[in-house]
C-alpha atoms as a PDB file:
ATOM      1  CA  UNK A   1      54.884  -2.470  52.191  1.00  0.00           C
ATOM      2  CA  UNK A   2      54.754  -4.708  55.466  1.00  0.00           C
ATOM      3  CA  UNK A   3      52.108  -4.209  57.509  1.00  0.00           C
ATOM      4  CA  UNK A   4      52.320  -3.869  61.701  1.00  0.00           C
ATOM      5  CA  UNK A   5      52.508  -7.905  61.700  1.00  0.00           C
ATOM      6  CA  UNK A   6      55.796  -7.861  59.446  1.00  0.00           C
ATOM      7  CA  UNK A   7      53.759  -9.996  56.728  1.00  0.00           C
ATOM      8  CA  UNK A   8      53.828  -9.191  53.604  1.00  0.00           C
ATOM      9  CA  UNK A   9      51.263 -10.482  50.995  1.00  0.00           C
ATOM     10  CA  UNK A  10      51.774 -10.130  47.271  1.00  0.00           C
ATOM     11  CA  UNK A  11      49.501 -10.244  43.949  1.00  0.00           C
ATOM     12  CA  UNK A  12      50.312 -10.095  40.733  1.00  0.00           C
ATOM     13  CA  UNK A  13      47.328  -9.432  38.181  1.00  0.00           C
ATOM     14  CA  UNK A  14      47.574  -9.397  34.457  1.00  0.00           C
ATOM     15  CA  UNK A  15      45.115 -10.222  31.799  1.00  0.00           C
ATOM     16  CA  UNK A  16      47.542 -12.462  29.853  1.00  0.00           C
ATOM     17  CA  UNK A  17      47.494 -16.310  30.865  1.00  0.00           C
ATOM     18  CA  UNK A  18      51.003 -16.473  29.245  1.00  0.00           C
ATOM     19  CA  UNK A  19      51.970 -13.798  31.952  1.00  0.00           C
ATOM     20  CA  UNK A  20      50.249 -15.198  34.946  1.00  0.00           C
ATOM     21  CA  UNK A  21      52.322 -18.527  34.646  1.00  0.00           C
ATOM     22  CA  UNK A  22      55.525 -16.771  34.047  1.00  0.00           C
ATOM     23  CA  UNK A  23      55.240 -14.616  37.290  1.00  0.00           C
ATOM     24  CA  UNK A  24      54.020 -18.220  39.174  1.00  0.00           C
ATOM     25  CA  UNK A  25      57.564 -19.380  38.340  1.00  0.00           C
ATOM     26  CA  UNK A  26      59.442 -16.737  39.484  1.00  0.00           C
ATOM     27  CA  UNK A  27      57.534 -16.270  42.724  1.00  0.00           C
ATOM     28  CA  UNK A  28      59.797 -17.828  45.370  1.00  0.00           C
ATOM     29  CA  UNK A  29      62.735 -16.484  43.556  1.00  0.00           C
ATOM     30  CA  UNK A  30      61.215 -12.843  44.144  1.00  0.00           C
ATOM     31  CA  UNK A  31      59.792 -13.769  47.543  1.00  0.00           C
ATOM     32  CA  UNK A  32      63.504 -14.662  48.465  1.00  0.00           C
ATOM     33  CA  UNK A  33      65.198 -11.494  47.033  1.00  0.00           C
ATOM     34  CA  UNK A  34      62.060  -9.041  48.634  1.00  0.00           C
ATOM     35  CA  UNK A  35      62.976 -11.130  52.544  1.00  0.00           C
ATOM     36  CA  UNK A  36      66.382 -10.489  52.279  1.00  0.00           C
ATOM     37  CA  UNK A  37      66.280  -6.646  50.881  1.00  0.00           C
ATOM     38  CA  UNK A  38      63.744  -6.011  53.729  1.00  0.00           C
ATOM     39  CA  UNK A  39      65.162  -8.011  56.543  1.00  0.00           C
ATOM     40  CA  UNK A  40      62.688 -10.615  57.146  1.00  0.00           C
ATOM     41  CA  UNK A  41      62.069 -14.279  57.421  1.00  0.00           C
ATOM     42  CA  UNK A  42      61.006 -15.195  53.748  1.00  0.00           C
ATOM     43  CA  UNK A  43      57.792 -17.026  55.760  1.00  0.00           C
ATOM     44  CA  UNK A  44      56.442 -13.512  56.745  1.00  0.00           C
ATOM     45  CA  UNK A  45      56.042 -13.274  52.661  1.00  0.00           C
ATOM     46  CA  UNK A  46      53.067 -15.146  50.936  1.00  0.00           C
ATOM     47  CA  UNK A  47      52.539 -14.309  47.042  1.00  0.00           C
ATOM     48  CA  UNK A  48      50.311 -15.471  44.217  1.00  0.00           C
ATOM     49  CA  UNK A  49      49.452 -14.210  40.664  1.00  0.00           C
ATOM     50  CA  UNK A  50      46.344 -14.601  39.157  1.00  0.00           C
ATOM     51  CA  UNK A  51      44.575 -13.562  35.625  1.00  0.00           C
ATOM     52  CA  UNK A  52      42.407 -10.704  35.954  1.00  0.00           C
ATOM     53  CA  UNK A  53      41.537  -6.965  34.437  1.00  0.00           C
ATOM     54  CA  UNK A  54      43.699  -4.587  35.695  1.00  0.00           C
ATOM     55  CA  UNK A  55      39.959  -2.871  37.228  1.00  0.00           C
ATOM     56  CA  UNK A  56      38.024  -6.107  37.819  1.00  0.00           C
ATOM     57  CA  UNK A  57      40.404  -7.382  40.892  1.00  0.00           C
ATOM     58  CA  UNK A  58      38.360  -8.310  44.314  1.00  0.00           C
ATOM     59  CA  UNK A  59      40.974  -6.107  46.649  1.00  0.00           C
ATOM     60  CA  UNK A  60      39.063  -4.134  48.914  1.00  0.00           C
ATOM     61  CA  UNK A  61      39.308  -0.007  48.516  1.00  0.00           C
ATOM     62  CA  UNK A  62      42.113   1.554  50.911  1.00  0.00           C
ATOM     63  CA  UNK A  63      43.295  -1.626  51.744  1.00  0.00           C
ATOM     64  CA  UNK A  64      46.568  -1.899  50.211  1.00  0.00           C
ATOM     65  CA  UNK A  65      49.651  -0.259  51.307  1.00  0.00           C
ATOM     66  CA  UNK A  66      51.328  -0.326  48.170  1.00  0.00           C
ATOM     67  CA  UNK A  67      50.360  -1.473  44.664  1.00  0.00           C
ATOM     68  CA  UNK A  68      52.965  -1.713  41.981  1.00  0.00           C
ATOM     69  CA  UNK A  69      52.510  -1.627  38.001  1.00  0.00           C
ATOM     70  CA  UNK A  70      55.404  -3.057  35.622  1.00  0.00           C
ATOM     71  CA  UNK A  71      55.133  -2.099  32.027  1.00  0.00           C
ATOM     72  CA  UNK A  72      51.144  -1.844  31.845  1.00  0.00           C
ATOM     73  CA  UNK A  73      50.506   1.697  31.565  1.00  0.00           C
ATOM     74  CA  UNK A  74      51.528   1.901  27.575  1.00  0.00           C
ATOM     75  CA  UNK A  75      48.635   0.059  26.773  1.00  0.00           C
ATOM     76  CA  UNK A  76      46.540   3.144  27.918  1.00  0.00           C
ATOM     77  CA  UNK A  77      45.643   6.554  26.584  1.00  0.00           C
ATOM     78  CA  UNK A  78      45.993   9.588  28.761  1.00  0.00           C
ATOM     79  CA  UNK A  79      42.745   9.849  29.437  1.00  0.00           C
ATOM     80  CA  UNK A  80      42.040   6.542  30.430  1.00  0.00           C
ATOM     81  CA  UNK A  81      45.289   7.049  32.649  1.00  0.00           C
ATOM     82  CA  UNK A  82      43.455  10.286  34.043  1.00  0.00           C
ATOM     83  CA  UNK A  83      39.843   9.126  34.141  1.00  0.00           C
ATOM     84  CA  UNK A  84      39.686   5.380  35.449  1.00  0.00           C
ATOM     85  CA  UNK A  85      43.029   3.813  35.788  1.00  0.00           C
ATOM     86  CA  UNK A  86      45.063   6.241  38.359  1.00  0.00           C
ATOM     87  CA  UNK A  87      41.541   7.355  40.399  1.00  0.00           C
ATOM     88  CA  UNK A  88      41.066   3.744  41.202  1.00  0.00           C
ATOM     89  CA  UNK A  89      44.419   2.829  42.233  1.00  0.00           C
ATOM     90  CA  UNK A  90      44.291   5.556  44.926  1.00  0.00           C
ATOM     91  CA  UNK A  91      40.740   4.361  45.869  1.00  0.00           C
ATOM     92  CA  UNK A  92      42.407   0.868  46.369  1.00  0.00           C
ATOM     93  CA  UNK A  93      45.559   2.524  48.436  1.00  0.00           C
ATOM     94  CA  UNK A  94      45.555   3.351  52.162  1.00  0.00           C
ATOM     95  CA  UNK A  95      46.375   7.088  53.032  1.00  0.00           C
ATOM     96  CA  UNK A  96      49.977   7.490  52.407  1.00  0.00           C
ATOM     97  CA  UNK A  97      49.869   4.275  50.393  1.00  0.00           C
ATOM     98  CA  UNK A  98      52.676   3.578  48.030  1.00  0.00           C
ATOM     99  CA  UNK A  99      52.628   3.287  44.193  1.00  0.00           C
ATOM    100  CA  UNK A 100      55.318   2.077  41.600  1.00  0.00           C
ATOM    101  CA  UNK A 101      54.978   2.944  38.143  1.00  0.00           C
ATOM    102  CA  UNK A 102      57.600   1.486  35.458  1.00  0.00           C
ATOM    103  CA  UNK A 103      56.463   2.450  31.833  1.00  0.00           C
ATOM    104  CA  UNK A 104      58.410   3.277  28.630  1.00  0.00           C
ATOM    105  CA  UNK A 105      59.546   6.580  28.639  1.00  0.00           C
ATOM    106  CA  UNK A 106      59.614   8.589  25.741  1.00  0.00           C
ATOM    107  CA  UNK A 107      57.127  10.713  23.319  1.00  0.00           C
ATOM    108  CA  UNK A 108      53.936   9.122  21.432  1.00  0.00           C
ATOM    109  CA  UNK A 109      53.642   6.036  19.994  1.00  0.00           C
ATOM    110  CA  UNK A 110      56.062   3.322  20.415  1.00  0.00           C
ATOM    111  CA  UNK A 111      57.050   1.722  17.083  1.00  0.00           C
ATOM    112  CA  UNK A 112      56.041  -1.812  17.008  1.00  0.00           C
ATOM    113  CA  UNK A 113      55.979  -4.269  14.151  1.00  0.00           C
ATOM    114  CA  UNK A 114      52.464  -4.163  12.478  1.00  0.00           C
ATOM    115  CA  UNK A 115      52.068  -7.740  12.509  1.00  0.00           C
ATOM    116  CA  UNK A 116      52.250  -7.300  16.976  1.00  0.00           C
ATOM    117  CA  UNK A 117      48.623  -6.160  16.527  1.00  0.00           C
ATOM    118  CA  UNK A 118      49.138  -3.547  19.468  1.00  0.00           C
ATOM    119  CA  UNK A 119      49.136  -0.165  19.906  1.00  0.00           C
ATOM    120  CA  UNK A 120      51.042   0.994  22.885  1.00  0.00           C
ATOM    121  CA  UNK A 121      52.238   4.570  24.030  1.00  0.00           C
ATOM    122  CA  UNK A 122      55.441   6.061  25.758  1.00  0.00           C
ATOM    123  CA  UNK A 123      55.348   8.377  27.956  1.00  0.00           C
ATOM    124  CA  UNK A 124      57.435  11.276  30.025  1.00  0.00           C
ATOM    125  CA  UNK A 125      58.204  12.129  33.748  1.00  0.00           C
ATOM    126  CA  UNK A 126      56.722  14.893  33.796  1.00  0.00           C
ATOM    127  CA  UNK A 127      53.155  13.400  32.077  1.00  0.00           C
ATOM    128  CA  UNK A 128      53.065  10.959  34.454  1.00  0.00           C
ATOM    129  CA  UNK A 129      53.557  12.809  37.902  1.00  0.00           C
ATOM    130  CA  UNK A 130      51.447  15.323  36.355  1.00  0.00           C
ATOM    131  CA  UNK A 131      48.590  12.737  36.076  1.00  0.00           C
ATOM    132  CA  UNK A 132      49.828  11.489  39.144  1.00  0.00           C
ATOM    133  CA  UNK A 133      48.963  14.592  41.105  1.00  0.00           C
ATOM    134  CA  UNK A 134      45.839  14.916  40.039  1.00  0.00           C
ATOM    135  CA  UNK A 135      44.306  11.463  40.859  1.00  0.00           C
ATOM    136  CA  UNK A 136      45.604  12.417  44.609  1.00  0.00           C
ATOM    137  CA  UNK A 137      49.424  11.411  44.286  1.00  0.00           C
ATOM    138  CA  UNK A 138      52.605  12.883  45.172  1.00  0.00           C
ATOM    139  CA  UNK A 139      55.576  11.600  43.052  1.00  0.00           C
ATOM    140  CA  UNK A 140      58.475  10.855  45.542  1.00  0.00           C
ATOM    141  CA  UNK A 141      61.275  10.142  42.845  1.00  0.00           C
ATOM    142  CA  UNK A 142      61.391   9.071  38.971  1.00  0.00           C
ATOM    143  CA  UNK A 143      64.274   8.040  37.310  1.00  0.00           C
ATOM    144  CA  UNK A 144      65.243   6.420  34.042  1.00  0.00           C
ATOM    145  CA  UNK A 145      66.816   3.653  32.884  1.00  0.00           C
ATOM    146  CA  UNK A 146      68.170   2.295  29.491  1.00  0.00           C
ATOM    147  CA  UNK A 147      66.902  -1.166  27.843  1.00  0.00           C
ATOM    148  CA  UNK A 148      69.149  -2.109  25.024  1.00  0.00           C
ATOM    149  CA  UNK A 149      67.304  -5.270  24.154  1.00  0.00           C
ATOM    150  CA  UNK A 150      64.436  -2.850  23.688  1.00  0.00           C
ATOM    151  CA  UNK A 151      66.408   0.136  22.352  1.00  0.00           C
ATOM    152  CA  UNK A 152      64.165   2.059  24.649  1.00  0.00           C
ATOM    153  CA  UNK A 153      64.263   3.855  28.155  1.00  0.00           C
ATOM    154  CA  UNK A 154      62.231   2.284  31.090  1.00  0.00           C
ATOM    155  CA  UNK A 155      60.884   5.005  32.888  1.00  0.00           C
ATOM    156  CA  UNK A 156      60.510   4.492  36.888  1.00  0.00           C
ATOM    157  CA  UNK A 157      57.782   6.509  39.210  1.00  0.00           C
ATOM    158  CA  UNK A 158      57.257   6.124  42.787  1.00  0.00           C
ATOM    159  CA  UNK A 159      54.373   7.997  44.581  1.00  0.00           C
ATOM    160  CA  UNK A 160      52.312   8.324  47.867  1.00  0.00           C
ATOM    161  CA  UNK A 161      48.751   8.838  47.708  1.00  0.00           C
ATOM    162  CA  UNK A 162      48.030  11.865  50.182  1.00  0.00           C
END
């Protein structure tokens, strides 16, 4: 993800308020951690987080090198997946851009509590690199991992876009 400065710039975009201030706090924390797993002076790493649509964000197509998503594709359908949300994160990557997906994995819909007001789906590997591939991505590795608070698997893609 650094570019041929060594620099490093980070955003975080979610739609939730609640969100956005919870990734300000952890920022430095994470901007530590992502210096010392990568070798760098933590002042090569600048970050910020702000409230947007995952679609409405001013970032300038083929500009990024990598773009990561943390638990936001259950709130889509396949089709959105397919249609909007996958084409324009490869429109927003540079050739050979990366992408990291972390979703729940699993079958259909996730059982929530009725009162959450939220429907949100799981999905498999294989759905998701097959989606993947066809909005322009080759999946590099996926791998699962359990979530006992959740009683759930987390379910972890990474891709380049060709």
């Amino acid at each position: 993800f650094f570019d041929s400065q060594n620099t490093f710039h980070l955003v975080g975009v979610d739609i939730s308020t609640e969100m956005v201030k919870l990734a300000k706090e952890g920022l430095q924390q994470t901007l530590a951690r992502l210096a010392d797993e990568n070798g760098v002076n933590a002042s090569k790493i600048t970050a910020d987080a702000v409230e947007a649509s995952i679609d409405a964000t001013a970032v300038e197509a083929g500009s990024l090198s990598g773009l990561m998503s943390y638990f936001v594709l259950h709130h889509f359908s396949v089709e959105q997946l397919q249609s909007s949300v996958f084409p324009h994160w490869a429109n927003l990557l540079r050739p050979r851009g990366t992408l990291l997906v972390a979703t729940w994995e699993g079958q259909g819909l996730i059982p929530y509590p009725e009162d959450y007001g939220m429907k949100a789906r799981q999905y498999s590997s294989e759905e998701i690199a097959h989606l993947l591939e066809k909005s322009g991505f080759a999946v590099s590795k996926s791998w699962t991992e359990p979530e006992p608070e959740m009683d759930m698997n987390m379910l972890f893609v990474s891709a380049r876009k060709l």
